[in-house]
C-alpha atoms as a PDB file:
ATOM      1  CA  UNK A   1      16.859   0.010 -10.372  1.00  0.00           C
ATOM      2  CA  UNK A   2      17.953   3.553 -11.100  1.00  0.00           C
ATOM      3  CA  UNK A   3      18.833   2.791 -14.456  1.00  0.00           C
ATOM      4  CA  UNK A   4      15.213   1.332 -15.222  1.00  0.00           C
ATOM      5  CA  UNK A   5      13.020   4.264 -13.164  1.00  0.00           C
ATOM      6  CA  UNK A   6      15.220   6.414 -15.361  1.00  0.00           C
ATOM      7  CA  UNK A   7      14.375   5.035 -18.645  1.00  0.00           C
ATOM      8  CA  UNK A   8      10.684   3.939 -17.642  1.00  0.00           C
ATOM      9  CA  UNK A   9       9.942   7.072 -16.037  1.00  0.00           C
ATOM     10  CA  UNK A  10       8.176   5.612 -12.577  1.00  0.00           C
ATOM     11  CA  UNK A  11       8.383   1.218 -11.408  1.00  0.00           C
ATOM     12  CA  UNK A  12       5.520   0.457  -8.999  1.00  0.00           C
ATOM     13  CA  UNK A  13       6.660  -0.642  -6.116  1.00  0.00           C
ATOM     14  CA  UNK A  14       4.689  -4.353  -5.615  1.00  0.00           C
ATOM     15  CA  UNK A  15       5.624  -7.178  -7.725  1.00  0.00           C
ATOM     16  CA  UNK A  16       2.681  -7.444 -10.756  1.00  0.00           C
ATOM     17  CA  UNK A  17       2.067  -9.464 -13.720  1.00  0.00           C
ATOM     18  CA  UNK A  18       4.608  -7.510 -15.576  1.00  0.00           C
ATOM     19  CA  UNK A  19       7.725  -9.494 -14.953  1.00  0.00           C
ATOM     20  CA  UNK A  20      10.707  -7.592 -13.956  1.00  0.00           C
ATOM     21  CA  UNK A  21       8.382  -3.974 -13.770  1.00  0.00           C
ATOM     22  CA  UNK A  22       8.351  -3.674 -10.116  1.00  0.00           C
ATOM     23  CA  UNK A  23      11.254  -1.764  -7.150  1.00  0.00           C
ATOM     24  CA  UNK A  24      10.361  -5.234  -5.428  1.00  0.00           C
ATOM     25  CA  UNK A  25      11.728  -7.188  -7.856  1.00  0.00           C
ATOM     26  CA  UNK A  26      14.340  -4.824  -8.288  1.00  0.00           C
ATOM     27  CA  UNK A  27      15.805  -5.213  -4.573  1.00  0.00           C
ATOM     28  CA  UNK A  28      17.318  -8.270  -2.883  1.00  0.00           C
ATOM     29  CA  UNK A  29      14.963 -10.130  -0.447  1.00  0.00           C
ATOM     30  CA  UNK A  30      17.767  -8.878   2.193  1.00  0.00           C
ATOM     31  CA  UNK A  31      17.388  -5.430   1.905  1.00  0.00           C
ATOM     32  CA  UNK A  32      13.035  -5.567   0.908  1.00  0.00           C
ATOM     33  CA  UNK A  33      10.969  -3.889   3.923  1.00  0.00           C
ATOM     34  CA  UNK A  34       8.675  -5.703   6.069  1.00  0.00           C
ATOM     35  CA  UNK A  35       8.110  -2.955   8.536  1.00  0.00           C
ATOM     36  CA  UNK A  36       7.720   0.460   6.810  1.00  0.00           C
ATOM     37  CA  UNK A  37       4.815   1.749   7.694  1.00  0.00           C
ATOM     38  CA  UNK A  38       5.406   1.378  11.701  1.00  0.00           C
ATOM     39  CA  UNK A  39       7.687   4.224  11.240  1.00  0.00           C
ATOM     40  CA  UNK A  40       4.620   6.343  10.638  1.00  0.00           C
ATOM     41  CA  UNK A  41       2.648   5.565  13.357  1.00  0.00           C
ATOM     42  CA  UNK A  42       5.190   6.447  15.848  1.00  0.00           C
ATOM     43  CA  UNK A  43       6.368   2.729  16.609  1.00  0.00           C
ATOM     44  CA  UNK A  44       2.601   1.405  16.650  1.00  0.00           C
ATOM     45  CA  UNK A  45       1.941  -1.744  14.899  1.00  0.00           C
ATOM     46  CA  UNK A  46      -1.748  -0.614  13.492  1.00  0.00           C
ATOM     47  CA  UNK A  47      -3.888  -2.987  15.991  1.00  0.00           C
ATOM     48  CA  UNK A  48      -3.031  -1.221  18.505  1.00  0.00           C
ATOM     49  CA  UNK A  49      -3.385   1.817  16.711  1.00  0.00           C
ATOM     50  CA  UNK A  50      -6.672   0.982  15.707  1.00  0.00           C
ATOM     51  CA  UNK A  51      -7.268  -0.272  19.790  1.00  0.00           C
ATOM     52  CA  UNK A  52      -6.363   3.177  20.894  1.00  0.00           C
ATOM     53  CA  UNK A  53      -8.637   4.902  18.780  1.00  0.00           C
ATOM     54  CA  UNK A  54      -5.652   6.318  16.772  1.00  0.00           C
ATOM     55  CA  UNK A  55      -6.981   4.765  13.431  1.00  0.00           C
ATOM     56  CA  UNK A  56     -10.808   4.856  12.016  1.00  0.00           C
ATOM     57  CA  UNK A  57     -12.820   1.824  10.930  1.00  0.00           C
ATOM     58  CA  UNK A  58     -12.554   2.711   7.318  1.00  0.00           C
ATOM     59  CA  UNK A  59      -8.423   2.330   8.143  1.00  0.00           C
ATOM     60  CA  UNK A  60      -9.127  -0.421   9.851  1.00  0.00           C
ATOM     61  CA  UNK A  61     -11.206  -1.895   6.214  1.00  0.00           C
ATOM     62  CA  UNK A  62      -8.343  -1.457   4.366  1.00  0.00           C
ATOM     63  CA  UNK A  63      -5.689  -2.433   6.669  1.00  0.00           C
ATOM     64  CA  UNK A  64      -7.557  -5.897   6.534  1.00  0.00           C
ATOM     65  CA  UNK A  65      -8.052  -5.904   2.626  1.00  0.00           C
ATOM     66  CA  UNK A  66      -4.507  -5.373   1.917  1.00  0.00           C
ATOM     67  CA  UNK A  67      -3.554  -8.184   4.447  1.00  0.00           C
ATOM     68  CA  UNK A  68      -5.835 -10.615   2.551  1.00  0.00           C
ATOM     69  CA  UNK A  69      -5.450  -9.462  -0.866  1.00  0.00           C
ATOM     70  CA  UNK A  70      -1.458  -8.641  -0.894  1.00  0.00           C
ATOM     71  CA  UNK A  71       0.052  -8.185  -3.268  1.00  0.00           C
ATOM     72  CA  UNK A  72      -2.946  -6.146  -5.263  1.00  0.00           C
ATOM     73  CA  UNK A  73      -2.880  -3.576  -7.869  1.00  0.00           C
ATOM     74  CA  UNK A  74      -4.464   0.051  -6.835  1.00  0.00           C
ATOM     75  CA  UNK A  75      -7.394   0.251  -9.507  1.00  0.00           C
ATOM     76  CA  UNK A  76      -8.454  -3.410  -8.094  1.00  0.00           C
ATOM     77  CA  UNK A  77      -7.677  -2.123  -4.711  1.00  0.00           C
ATOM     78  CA  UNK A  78     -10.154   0.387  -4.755  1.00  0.00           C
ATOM     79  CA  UNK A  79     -12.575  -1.624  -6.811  1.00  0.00           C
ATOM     80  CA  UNK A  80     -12.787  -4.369  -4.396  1.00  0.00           C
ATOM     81  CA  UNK A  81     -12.938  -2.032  -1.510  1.00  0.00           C
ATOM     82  CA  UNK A  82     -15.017   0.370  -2.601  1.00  0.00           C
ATOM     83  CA  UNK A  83     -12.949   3.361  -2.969  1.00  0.00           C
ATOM     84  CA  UNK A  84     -13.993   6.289  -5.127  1.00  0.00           C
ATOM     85  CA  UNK A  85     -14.205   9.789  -4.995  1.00  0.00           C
ATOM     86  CA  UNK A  86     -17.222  11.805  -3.759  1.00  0.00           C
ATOM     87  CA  UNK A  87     -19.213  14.451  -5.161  1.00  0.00           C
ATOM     88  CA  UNK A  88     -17.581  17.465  -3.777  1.00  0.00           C
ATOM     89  CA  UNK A  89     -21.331  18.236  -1.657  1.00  0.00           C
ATOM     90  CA  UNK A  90     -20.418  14.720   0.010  1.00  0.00           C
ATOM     91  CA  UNK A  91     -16.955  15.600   1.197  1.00  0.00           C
ATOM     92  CA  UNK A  92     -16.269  16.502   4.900  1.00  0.00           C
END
């Protein structure tokens, strides 16, 4: 894997229609995550997150997109959620 970031400059992480252009692909099923992003949120699994008020709706959105749509590419991510950037008068 080091050997192919180095000569492709970045890998994305998620398997894509690219064969063999992914760190997923890249890593044996053994060692592959499944809970990373607990670590985060301080041991919270994000329900309850979300439950305890630790995590907005809009989280809560794409928490549930990813679930259903996973794996997905970021440019069809935000398409199909709706993500884009603000005119600077409509940021908070």
């Amino acid at each position: 894997m080091k050997e192919a970031v180095q000569a492709l400059g970045f890998l994305p992480l998620f398997a894509n229609e690219i064969q063999d252009f992914s760190i997923e692909e890249h890593t044996v099923p053994k060692a592959w995550f499944s809970d990373f992003a607990n670590f985060r949120r301080d041991g919270y699994d994000f329900d309850a997150l979300y439950d305890d008020g630790l995590a907005n709706y809009r989280d809560k959105e794409l928490y549930e997109l990813l679930e259903r749509e996973s794996p997905i590419l970021s440019g069809e991510l935000k398409r199909k959620g709706n993500y884009r950037k603000l005119p600077v008068y409509f940021k908070e």
